[in-house]
Protein backbone atom coordinates (compact mmCIF):
# COMPACT_ATOMS: atom_id res chain seq x y z
CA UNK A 1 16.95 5.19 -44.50
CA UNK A 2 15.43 5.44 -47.63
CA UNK A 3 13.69 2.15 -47.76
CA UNK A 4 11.56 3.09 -44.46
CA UNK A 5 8.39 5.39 -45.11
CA UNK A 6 7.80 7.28 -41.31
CA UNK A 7 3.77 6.57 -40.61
CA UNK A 8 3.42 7.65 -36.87
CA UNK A 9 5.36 8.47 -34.07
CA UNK A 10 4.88 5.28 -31.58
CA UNK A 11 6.46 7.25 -28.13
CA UNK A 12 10.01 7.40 -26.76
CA UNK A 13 12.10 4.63 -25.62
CA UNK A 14 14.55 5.48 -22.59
CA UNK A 15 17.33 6.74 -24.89
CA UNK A 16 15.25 7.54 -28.14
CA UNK A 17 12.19 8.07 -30.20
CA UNK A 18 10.50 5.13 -31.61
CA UNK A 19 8.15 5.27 -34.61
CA UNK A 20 5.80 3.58 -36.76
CA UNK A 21 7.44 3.00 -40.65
CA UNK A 22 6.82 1.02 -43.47
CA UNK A 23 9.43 -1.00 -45.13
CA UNK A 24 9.48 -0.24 -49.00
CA UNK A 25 11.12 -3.09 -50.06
CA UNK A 26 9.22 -5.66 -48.67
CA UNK A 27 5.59 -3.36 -47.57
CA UNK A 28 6.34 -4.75 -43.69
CA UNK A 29 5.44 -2.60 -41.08
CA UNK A 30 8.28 -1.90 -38.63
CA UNK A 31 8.92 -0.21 -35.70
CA UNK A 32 12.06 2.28 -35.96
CA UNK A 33 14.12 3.10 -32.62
CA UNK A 34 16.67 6.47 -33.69
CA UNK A 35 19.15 7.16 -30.98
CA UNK A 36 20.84 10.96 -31.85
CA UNK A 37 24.52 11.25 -31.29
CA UNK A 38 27.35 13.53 -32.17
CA UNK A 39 30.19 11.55 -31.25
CA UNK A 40 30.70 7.78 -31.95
CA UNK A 41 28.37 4.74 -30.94
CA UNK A 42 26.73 5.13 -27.22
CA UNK A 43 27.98 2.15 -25.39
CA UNK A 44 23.82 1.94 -24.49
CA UNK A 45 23.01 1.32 -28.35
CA UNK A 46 25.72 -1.14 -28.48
CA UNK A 47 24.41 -2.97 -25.44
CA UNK A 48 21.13 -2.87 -26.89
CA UNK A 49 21.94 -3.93 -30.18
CA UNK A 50 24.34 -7.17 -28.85
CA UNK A 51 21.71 -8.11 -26.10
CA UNK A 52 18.77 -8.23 -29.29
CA UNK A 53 20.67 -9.99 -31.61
CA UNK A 54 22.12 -12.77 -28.29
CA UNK A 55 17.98 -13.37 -27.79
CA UNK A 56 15.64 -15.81 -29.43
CA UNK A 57 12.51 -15.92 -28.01
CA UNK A 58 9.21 -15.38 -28.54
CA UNK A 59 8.37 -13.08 -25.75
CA UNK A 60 11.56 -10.99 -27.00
CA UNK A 61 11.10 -8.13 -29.78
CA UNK A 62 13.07 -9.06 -32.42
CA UNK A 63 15.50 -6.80 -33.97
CA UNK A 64 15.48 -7.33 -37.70
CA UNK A 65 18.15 -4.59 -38.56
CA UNK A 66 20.04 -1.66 -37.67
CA UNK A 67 22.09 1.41 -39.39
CA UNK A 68 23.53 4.31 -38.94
CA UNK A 69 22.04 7.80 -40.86
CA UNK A 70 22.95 11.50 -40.38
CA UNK A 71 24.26 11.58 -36.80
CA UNK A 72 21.84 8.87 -35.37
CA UNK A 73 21.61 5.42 -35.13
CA UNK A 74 18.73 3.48 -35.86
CA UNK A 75 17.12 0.45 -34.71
CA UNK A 76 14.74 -1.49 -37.09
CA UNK A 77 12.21 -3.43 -34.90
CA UNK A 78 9.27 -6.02 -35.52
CA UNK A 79 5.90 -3.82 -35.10
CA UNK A 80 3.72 -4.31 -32.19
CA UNK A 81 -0.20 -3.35 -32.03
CA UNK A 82 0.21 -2.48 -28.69
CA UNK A 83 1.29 -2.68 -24.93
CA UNK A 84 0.68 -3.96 -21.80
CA UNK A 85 -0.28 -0.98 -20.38
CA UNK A 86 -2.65 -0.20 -23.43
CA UNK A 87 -4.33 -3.51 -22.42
CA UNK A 88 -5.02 -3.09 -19.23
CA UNK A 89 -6.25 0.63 -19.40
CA UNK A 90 -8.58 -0.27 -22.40
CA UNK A 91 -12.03 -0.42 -20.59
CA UNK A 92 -13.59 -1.85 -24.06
CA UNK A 93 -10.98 -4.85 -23.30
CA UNK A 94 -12.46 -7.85 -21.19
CA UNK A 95 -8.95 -9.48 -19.61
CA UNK A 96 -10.15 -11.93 -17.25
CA UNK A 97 -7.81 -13.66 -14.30
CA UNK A 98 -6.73 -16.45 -17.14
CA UNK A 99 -5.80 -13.68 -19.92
CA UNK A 100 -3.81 -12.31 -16.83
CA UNK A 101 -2.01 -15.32 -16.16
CA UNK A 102 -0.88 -16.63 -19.52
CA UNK A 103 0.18 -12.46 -19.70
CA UNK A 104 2.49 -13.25 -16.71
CA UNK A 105 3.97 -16.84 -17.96
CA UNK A 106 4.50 -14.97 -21.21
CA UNK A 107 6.60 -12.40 -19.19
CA UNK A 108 8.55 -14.80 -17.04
CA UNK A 109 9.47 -16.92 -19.79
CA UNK A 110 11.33 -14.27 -21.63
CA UNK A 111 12.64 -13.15 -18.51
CA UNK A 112 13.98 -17.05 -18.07
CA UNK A 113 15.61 -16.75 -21.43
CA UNK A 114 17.32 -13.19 -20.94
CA UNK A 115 18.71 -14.35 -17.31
CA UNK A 116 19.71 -18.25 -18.91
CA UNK A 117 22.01 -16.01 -21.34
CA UNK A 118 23.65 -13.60 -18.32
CA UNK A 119 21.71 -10.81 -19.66
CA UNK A 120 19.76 -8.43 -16.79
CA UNK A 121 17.37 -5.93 -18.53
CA UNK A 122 17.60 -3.56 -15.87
CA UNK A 123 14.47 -1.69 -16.65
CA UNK A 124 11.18 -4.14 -16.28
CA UNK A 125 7.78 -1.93 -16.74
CA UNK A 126 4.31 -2.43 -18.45
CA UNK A 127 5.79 0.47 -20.63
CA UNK A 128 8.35 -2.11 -22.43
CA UNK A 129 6.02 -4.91 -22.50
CA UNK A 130 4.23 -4.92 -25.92
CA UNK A 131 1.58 -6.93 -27.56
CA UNK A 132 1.73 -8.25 -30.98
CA UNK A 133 -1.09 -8.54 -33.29
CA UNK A 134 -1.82 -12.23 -32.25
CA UNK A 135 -2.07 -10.93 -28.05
CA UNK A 136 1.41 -12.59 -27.67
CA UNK A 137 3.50 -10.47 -24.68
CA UNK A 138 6.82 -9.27 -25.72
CA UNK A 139 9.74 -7.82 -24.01
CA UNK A 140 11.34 -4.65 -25.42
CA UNK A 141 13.88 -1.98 -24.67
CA UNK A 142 16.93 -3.40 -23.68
CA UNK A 143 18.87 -0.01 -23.83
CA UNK A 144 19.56 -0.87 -20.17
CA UNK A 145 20.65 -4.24 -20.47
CA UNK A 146 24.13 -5.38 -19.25
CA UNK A 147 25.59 -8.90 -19.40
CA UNK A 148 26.68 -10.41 -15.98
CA UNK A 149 30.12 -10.65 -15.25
CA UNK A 150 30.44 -14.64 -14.20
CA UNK A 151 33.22 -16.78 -13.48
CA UNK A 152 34.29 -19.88 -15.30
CA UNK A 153 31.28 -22.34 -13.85
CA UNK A 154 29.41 -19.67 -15.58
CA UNK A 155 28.24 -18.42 -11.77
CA UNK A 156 27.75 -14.50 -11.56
CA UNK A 157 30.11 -12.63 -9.77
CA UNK A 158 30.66 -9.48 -7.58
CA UNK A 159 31.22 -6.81 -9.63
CA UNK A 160 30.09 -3.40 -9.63
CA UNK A 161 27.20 -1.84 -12.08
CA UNK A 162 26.22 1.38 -12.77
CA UNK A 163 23.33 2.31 -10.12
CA UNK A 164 21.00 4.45 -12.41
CA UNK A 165 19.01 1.93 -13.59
CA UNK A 166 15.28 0.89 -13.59
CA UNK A 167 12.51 3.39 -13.77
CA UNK A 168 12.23 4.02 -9.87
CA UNK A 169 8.43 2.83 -9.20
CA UNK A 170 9.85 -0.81 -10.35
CA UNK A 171 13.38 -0.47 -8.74
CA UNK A 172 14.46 -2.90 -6.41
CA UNK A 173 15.72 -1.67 -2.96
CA UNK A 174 19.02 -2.35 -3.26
CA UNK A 175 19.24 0.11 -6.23
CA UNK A 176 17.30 2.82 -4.04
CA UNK A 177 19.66 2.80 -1.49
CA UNK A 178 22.44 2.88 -4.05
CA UNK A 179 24.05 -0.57 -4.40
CA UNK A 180 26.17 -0.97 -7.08
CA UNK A 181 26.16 -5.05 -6.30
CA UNK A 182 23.36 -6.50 -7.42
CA UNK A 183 22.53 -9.31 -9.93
CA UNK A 184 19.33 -10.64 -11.88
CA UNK A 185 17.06 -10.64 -8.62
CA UNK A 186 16.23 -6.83 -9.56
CA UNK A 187 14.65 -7.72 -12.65
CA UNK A 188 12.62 -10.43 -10.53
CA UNK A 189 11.68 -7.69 -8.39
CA UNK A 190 10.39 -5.43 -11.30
CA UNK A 191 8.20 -8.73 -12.64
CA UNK A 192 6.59 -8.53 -8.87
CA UNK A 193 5.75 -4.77 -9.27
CA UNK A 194 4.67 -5.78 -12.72
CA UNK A 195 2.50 -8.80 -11.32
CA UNK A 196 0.60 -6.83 -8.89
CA UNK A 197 0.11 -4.04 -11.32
CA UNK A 198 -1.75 -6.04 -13.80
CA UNK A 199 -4.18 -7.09 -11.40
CA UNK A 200 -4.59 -3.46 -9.45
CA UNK A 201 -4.47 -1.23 -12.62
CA UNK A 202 -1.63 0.80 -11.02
CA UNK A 203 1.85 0.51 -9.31
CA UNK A 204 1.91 -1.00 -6.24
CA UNK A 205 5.02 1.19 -4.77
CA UNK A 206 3.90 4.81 -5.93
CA UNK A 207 6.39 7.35 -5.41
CA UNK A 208 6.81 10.69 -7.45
CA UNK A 209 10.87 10.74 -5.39
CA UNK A 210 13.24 8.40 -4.69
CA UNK A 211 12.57 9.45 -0.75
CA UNK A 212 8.97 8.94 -1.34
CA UNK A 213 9.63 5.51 -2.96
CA UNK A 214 12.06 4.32 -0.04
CA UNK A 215 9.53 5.73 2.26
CA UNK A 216 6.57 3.56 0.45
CA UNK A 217 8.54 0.46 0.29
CA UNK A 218 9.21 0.67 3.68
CA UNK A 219 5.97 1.46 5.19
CA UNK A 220 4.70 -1.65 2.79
CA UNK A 221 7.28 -4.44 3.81
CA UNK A 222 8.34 -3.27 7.65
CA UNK A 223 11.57 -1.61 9.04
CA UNK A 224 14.42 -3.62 7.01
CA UNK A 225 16.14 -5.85 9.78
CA UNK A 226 18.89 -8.29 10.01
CA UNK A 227 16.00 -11.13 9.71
CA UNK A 228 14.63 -9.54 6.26
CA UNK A 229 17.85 -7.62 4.72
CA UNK A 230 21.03 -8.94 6.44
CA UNK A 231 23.19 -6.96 4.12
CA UNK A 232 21.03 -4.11 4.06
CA UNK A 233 24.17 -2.05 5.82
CA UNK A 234 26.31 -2.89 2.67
CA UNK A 235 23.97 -0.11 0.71
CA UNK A 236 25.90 2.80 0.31
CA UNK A 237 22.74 5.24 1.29
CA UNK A 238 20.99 2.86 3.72
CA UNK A 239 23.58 4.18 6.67
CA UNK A 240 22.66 8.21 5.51
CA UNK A 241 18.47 7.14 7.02
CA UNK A 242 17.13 6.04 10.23
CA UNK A 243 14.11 4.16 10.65
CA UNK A 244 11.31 4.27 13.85
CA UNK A 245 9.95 0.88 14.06
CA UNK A 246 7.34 0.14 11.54
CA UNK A 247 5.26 -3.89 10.86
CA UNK A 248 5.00 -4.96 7.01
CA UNK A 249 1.43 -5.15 5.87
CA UNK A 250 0.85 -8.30 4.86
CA UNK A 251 0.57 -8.79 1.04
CA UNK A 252 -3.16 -10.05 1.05
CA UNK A 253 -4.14 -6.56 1.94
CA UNK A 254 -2.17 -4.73 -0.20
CA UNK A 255 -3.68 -7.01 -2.99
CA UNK A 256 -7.13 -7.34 -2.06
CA UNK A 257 -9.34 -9.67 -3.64
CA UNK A 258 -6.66 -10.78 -5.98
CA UNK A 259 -5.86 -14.28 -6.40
CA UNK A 260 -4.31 -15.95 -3.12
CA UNK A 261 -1.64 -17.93 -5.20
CA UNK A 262 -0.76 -15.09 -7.22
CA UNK A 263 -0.36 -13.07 -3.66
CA UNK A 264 1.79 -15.75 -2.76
CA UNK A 265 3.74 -15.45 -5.73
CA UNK A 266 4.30 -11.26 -5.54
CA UNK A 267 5.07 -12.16 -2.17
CA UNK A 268 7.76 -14.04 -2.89
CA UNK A 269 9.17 -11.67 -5.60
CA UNK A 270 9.08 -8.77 -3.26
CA UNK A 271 11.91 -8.81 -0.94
CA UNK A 272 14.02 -7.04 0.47
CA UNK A 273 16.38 -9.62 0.55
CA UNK A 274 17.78 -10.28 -3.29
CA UNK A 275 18.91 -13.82 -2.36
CA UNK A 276 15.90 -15.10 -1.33
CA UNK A 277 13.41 -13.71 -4.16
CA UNK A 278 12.36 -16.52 -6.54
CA UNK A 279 14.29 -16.54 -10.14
CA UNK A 280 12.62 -16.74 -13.04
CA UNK A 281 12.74 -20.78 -13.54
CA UNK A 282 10.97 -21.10 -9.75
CA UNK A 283 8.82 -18.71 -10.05
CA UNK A 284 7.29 -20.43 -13.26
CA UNK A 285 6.82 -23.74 -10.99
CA UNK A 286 4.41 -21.76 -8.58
CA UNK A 287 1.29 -23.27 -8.16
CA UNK A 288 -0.36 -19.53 -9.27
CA UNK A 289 0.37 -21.32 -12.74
CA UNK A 290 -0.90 -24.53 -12.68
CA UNK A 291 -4.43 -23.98 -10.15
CA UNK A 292 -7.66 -22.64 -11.61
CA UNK A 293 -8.21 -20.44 -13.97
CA UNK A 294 -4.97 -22.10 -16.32
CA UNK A 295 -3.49 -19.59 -17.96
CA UNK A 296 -4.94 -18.61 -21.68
CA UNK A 297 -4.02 -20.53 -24.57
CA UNK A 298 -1.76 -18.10 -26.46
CA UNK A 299 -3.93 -18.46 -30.14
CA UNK A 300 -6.94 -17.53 -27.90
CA UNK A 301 -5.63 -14.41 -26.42
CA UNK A 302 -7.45 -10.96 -26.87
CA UNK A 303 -6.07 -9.59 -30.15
CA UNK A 304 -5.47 -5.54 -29.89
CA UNK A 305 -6.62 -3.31 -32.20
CA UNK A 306 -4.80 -1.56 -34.85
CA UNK A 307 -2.52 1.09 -33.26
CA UNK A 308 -3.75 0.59 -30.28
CA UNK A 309 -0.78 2.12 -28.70
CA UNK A 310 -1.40 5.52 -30.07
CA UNK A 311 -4.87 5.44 -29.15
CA UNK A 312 -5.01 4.47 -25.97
CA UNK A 313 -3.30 6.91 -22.81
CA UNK A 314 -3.49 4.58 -19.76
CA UNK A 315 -4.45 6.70 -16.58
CA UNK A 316 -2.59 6.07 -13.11
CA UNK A 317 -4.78 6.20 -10.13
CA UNK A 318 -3.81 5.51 -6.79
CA UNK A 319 -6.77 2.31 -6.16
CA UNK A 320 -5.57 0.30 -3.44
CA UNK A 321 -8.40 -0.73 -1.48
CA UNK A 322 -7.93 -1.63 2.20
CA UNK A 323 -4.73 0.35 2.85
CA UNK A 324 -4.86 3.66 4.28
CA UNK A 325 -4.28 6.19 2.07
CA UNK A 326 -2.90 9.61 3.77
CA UNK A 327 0.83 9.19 3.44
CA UNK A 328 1.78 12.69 5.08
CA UNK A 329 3.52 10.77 7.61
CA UNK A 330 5.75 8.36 5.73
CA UNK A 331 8.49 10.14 5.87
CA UNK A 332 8.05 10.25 9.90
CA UNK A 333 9.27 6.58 8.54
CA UNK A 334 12.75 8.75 7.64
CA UNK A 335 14.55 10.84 10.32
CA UNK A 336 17.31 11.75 8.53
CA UNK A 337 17.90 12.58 4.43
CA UNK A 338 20.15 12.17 2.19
């Protein structure tokens, strides 16, 4: 610990603090993650620490070293500038529909190489999407990562996972209502939420409750059925509700005047149906990719300032244009509660 100089605090990860340090030994600036504990390793750090040092990517924050120091356990990580959210919040920040798309290959791809390894992340959010000092998108936080349990042909297999996972205005449906079954396809469903977001400036399923988000999702994508969830009765909570009748809207007005092939794509991600949602290796064939604008050339992406993640608070708004807004009666959507 005494090689690392503490500059700034950056924010706090989902299990611990992360700040700003310089490296005495070599002058690098790093990014330190300290996890407090009493008792012996958290299985979480372990996870965290395995799934890092499994990745090599270059939309993956690299973990350079780690330690252990007076009851906690520390995390050295490369430094980034800033964050996704930073970015899009920044009004003095021009990101135009190509800067947006080379943002979301960038994402995708390092969510091709976490899922090619058996790794799920588990909790997909602008929050843990950083940007380095050359505007290149990187994936961090992997304190709720898990590797797949698979079968010899390497296939994933039923097996049950914690359900507390995701932050809930990116969790997948089959986590809301309390599945314990579920495989990569919610981390495809976060990159949806994530997709829209970027393009809307704010969540596109905004609940402040896990009734309110059930209630959202639902008043967004219709009254699940045995056409659009057939093993929606296999959720341990989705038998506790009852639904009246209610028609999805349909994804072009939820995301209006947004690309039509990036519609498309968020369309596809967001499903209530995990076997059906695109993976990560289909969803970077979609033509969103390859039709005008292309996405940005990587050495010609906006470069962040300086700290830009301590200067810059992003704001949420509720700006969905199109959709109407007074939500006092979704949960007339739920009869019954938990």
């Amino acid at each position: 610990m005494e090689d690392y100089k503490i500059l700034d605090r950056i924010g706090e990860g989902t299990h611990g603090q992360v700040v700003q340090a310089l490296q005495r030994s070599s002058g690098k600036m790093v990014a330190l993650k300290c996890v407090r504990s009493v008792e012996r390793t958290p299985k979480h750090v372990l996870r965290e620490i395995e799934s890092l040092k499994a990745l090599h990517s270059d939309y993956i924050i690299k973990i350079l070293e780690h330690f252990c120091h007076s009851f906690s356990f520390y995390l050295v990580l490369e430094y980034m500038v800033s964050g996704l959210s930073e970015m899009l919040h920044d009004e003095t920040i021009n990101l135009n529909d190509s800067h947006l798309k080379s943002y979301a290959r960038m994402l995708i791809r390092g969510i091709q190489h976490i899922h090619s390894l058996n790794i799920m992340h588990r909790d997909l959010k602008p929050a843990n999407l950083l940007i380095s000092s050359k505007g290149v998108l990187k994936i961090a936080d992997f304190s709720l990562s898990r590797l797949l349990w698979t079968d010899v042909d390497n296939d994933s297999v039923d097996c049950c996972y914690t359900r507390q996972v995701a932050t809930r205005r990116y969790r997948a449906p089959e986590l809301l209502f309390g599945s314990i079954y579920y495989n990569r396809s919610i981390d495809m469903w976060s990159v949806g939420c994530i997709l829209a977001e970027m393009y809307t400036r704010t969540s596109l399923f905004l609940g402040d409750s896990d009734m309110e988000q059930i209630a959202i999702v639902v008043h967004y994508l219709g009254t699940p059925t045995d056409k659009n969830w057939p093993k929606r009765k296999e959720m341990p909570d989705y038998n506790k509700l009852q639904f009246i009748d209610c028609n999805s809207i349909p994804m072009d007005s939820l995301l209006p005047d947004v690309d039509k092939q990036l519609v498309d794509l968020v369309a596809k991600l967001i499903l209530y149906d995990a076997d059906k949602r695109l993976n990560a290796e289909e969803a970077l064939l979609h033509s969103y990719f390859f039709n005008e604008p292309l996405p940005c050339l990587e050495h010609r992406m906006p470069i962040p300032p300086q700290n830009h993640r301590q200067k810059i608070i992003p704001k949420q708004t509720r700006v969905i244009d199109n959709i109407e807004q007074n939500f006092s009666d979704l949960y007339k959507i739920i009869q019954e509660s938990f």
